[in-house]
Protein backbone atom coordinates (compact mmCIF):
# COMPACT_ATOMS: atom_id res chain seq x y z
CA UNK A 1 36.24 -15.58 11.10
CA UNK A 2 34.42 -17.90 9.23
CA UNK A 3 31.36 -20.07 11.66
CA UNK A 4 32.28 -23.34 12.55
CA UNK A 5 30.62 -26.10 11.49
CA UNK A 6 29.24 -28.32 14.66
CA UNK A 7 28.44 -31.74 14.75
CA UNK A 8 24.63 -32.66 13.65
CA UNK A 9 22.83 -31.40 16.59
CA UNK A 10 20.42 -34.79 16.70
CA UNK A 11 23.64 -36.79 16.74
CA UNK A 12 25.30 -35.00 19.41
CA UNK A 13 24.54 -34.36 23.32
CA UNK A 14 23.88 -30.72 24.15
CA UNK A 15 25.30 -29.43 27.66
CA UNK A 16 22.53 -28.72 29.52
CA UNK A 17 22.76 -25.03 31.29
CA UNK A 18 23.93 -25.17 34.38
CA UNK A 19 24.37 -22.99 37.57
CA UNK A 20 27.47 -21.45 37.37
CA UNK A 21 29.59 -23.45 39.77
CA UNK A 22 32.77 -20.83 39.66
CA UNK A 23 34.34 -23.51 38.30
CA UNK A 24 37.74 -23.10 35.72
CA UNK A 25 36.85 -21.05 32.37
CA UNK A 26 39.47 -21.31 29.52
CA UNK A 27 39.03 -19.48 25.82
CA UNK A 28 38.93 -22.01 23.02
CA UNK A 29 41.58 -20.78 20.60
CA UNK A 30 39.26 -20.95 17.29
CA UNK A 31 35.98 -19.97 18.67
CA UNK A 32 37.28 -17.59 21.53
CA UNK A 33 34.41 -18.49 23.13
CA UNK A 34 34.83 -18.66 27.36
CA UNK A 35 33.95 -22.06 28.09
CA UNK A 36 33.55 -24.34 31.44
CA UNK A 37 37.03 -26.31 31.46
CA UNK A 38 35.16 -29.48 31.27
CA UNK A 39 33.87 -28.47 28.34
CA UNK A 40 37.23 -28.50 26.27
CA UNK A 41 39.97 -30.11 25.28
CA UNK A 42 43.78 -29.18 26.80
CA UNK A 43 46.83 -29.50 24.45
CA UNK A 44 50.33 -28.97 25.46
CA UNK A 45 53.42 -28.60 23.22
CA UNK A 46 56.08 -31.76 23.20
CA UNK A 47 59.21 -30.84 23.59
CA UNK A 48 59.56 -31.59 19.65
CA UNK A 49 56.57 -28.81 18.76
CA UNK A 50 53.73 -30.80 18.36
CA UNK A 51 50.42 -30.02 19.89
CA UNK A 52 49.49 -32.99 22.13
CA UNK A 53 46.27 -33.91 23.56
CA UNK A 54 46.15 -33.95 27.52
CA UNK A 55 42.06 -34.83 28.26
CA UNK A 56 42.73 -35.09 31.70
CA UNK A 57 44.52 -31.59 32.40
CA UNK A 58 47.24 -32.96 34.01
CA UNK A 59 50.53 -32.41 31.98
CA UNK A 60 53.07 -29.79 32.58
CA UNK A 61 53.37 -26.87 30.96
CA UNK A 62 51.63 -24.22 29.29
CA UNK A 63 48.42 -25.21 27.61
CA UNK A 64 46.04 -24.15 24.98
CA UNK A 65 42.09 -25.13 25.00
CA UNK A 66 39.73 -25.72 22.34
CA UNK A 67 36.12 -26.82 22.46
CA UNK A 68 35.64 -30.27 22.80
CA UNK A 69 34.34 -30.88 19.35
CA UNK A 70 35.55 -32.45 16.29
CA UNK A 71 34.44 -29.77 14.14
CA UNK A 72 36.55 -27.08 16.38
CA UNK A 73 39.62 -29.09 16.26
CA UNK A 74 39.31 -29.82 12.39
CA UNK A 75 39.07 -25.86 12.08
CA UNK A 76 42.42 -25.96 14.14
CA UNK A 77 44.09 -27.73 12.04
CA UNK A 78 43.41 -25.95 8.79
CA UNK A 79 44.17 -22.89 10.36
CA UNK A 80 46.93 -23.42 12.44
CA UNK A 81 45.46 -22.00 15.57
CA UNK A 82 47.58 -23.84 18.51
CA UNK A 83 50.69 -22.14 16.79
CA UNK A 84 48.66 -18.52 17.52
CA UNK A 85 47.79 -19.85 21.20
CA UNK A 86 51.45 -20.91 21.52
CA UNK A 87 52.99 -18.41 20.16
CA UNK A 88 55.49 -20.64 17.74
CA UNK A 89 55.17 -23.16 15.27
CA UNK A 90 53.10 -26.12 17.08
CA UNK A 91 51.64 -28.61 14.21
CA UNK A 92 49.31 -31.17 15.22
CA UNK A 93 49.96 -34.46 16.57
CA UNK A 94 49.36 -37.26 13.65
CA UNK A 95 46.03 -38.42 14.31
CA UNK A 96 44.99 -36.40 16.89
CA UNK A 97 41.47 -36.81 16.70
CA UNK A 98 41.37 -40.34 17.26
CA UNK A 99 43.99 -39.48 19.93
CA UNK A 100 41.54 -37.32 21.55
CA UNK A 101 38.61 -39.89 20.93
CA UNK A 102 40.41 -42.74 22.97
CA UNK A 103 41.60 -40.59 25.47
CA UNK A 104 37.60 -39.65 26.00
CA UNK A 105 36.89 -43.09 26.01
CA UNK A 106 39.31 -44.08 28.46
CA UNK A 107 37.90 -41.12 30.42
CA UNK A 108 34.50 -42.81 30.51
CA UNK A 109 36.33 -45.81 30.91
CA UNK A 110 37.74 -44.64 34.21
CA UNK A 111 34.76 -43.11 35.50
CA UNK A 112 32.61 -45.90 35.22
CA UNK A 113 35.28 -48.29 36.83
CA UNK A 114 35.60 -45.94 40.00
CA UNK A 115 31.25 -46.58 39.92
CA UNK A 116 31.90 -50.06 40.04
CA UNK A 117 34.39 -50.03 42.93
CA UNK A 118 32.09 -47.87 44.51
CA UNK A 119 29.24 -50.53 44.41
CA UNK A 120 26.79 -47.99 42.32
CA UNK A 121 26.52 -49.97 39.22
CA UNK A 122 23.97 -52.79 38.30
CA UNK A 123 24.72 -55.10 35.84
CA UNK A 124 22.81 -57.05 33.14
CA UNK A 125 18.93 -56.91 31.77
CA UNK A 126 16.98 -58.80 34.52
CA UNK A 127 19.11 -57.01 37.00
CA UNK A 128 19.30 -53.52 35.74
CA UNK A 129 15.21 -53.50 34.61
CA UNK A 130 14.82 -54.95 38.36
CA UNK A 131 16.49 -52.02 39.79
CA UNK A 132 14.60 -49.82 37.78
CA UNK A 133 11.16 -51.00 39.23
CA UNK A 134 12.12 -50.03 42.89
CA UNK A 135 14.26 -47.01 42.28
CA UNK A 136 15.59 -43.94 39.54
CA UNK A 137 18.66 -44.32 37.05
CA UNK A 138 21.43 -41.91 37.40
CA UNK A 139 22.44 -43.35 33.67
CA UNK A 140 21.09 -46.00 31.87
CA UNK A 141 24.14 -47.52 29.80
CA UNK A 142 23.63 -49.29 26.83
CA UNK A 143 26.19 -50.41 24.37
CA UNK A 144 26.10 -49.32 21.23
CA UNK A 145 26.10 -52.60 19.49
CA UNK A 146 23.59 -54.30 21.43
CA UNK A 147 20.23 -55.25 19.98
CA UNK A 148 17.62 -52.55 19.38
CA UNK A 149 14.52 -54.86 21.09
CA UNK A 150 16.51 -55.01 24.34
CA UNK A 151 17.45 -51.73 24.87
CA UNK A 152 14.02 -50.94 24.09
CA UNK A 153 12.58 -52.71 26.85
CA UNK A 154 15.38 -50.93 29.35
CA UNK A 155 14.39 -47.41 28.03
CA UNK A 156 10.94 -48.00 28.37
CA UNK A 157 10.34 -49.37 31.70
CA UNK A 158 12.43 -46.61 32.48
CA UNK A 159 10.57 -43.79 30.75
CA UNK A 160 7.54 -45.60 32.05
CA UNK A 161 8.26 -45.01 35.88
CA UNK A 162 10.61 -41.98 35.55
CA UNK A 163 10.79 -38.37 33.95
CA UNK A 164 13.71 -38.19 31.28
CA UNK A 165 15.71 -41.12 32.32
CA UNK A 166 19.66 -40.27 30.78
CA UNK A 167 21.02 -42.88 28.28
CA UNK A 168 24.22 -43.52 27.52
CA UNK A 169 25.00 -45.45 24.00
CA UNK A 170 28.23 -44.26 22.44
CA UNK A 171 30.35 -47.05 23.89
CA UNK A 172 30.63 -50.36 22.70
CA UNK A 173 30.21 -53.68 24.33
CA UNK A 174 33.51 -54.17 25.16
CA UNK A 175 34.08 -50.61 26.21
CA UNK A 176 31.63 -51.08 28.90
CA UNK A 177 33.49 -54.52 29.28
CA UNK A 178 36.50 -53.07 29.84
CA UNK A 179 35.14 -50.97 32.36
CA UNK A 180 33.47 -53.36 34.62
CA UNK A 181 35.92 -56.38 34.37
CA UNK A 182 34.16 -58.59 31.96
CA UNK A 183 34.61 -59.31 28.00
CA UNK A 184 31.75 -57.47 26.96
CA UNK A 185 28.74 -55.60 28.74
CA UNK A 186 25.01 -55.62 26.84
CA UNK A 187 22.55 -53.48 29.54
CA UNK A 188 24.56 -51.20 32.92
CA UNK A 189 22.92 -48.59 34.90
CA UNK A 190 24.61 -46.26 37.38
CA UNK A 191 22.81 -45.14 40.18
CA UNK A 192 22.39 -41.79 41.32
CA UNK A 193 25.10 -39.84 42.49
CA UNK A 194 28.31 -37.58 41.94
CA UNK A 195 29.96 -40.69 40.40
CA UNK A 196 27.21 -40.69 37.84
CA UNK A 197 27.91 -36.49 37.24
CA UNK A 198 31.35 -37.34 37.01
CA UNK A 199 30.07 -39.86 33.58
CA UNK A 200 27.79 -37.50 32.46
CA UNK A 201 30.69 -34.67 32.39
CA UNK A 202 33.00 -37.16 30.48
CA UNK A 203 30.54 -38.66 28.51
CA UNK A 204 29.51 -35.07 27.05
CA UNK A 205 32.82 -34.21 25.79
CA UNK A 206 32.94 -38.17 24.11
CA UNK A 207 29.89 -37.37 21.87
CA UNK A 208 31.68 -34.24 20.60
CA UNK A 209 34.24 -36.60 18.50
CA UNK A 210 31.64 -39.82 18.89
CA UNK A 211 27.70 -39.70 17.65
CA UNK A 212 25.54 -40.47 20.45
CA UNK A 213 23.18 -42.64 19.02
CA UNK A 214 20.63 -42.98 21.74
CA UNK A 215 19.16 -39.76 20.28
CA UNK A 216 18.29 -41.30 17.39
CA UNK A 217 16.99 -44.82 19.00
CA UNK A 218 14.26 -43.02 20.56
CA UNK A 219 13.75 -40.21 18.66
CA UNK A 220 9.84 -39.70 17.76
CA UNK A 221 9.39 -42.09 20.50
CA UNK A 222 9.21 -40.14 23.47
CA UNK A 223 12.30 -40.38 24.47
């Protein structure tokens, strides 16, 4: 089997290791590596043949799992691997991997709109670097089209008071909009929290079809 090709590590979030939680574990059908479930992608066959994407796990039916990677799914593709897991002729859905992509992003979507019903978001620059100064981040979120000197001063008040603070920067401005009822969102934090695990877990699988580019904001900085 030829290696697959992975995303360019400094673009990409690495799962950190974690205890194992005896959690789900499904094969990925290229690699056949045993991975966490939230670490893949599910795809179920339509009732036409086609290999579907189902990010949240939920549809009926058999399934078939492959790393949550853009790379893996590519390799998929070219060699027909959900017809193997399936066991018949199962062709891709037409542009599946930005089928996958906005499926992750309404994933992160959803996650961070359940934070904001919960009250465990702050919103804005004054109000986010003010929560900073009395307390830790679970995630800082910045959008990815906001301007380099502000998210600057975010990161570093928070690097200056805490150890590692997360960042989030793959979505865009009116992502994060979307997610907390306004037309666009510039500077979010979540606090800590299993609502802000719950991100982190989607968010990981998003930067294995999207490049996280917080890595390379602060990269040689620090970060």
């Amino acid at each position: 089997m030829m290696p697959i090709q992975k995303n360019e590590p400094r673009r990409r979030l690495k799962a950190s290791k974690k205890k194992d939680t005896g959690g789900p574990v499904r094969q990925c059908a290229v690699t056949r590596e045993s991975l966490p479930q939230e670490e893949l992608i599910r795809f179920v066959r339509s009732p036409d043949g086609v290999a579907v994407p189902d990010v949240s796990a939920k549809l009926p039916g058999r399934g078939a799992w492959l790393e949550a990677d853009r790379a893996v799914v590519q390799k998929a593709i070219k060699t027909d691997a959900l017809s193997r897991a399936f066991k018949a002729k199962t062709p891709m859905a037409e542009g599946v991997l930005e089928l996958i992509e906005a499926q992750l992003v309404q994933r992160c979507v959803g996650q961070l709109g359940m934070a904001r019903k919960a009250g465990a978001v702050v919103l804005g620059f004054d109000q986010v670097r003010a929560y900073l100064r009395k307390d830790a981040p679970g995630y800082l979120l910045e959008a990815s089209d906001g301007s380099e000197d502000g998210r600057n001063k975010v990161h570093f008040l928070a690097k200056a008071m805490y150890d590692s603070p997360k960042v989030a920067g793959a979505l865009t401005s009116a992502e994060l909009g979307m997610a907390f009822g306004r037309e666009r969102v510039i500077h979010a934090l979540l606090q800590e929290g299993s609502l802000s695990d719950s991100f982190e877990t989607a968010y990981r699988r998003l930067t294995g079809f999207r490049a996280a580019p917080e890595i390379d904001w602060f990269s040689g900085r620090d970060r």
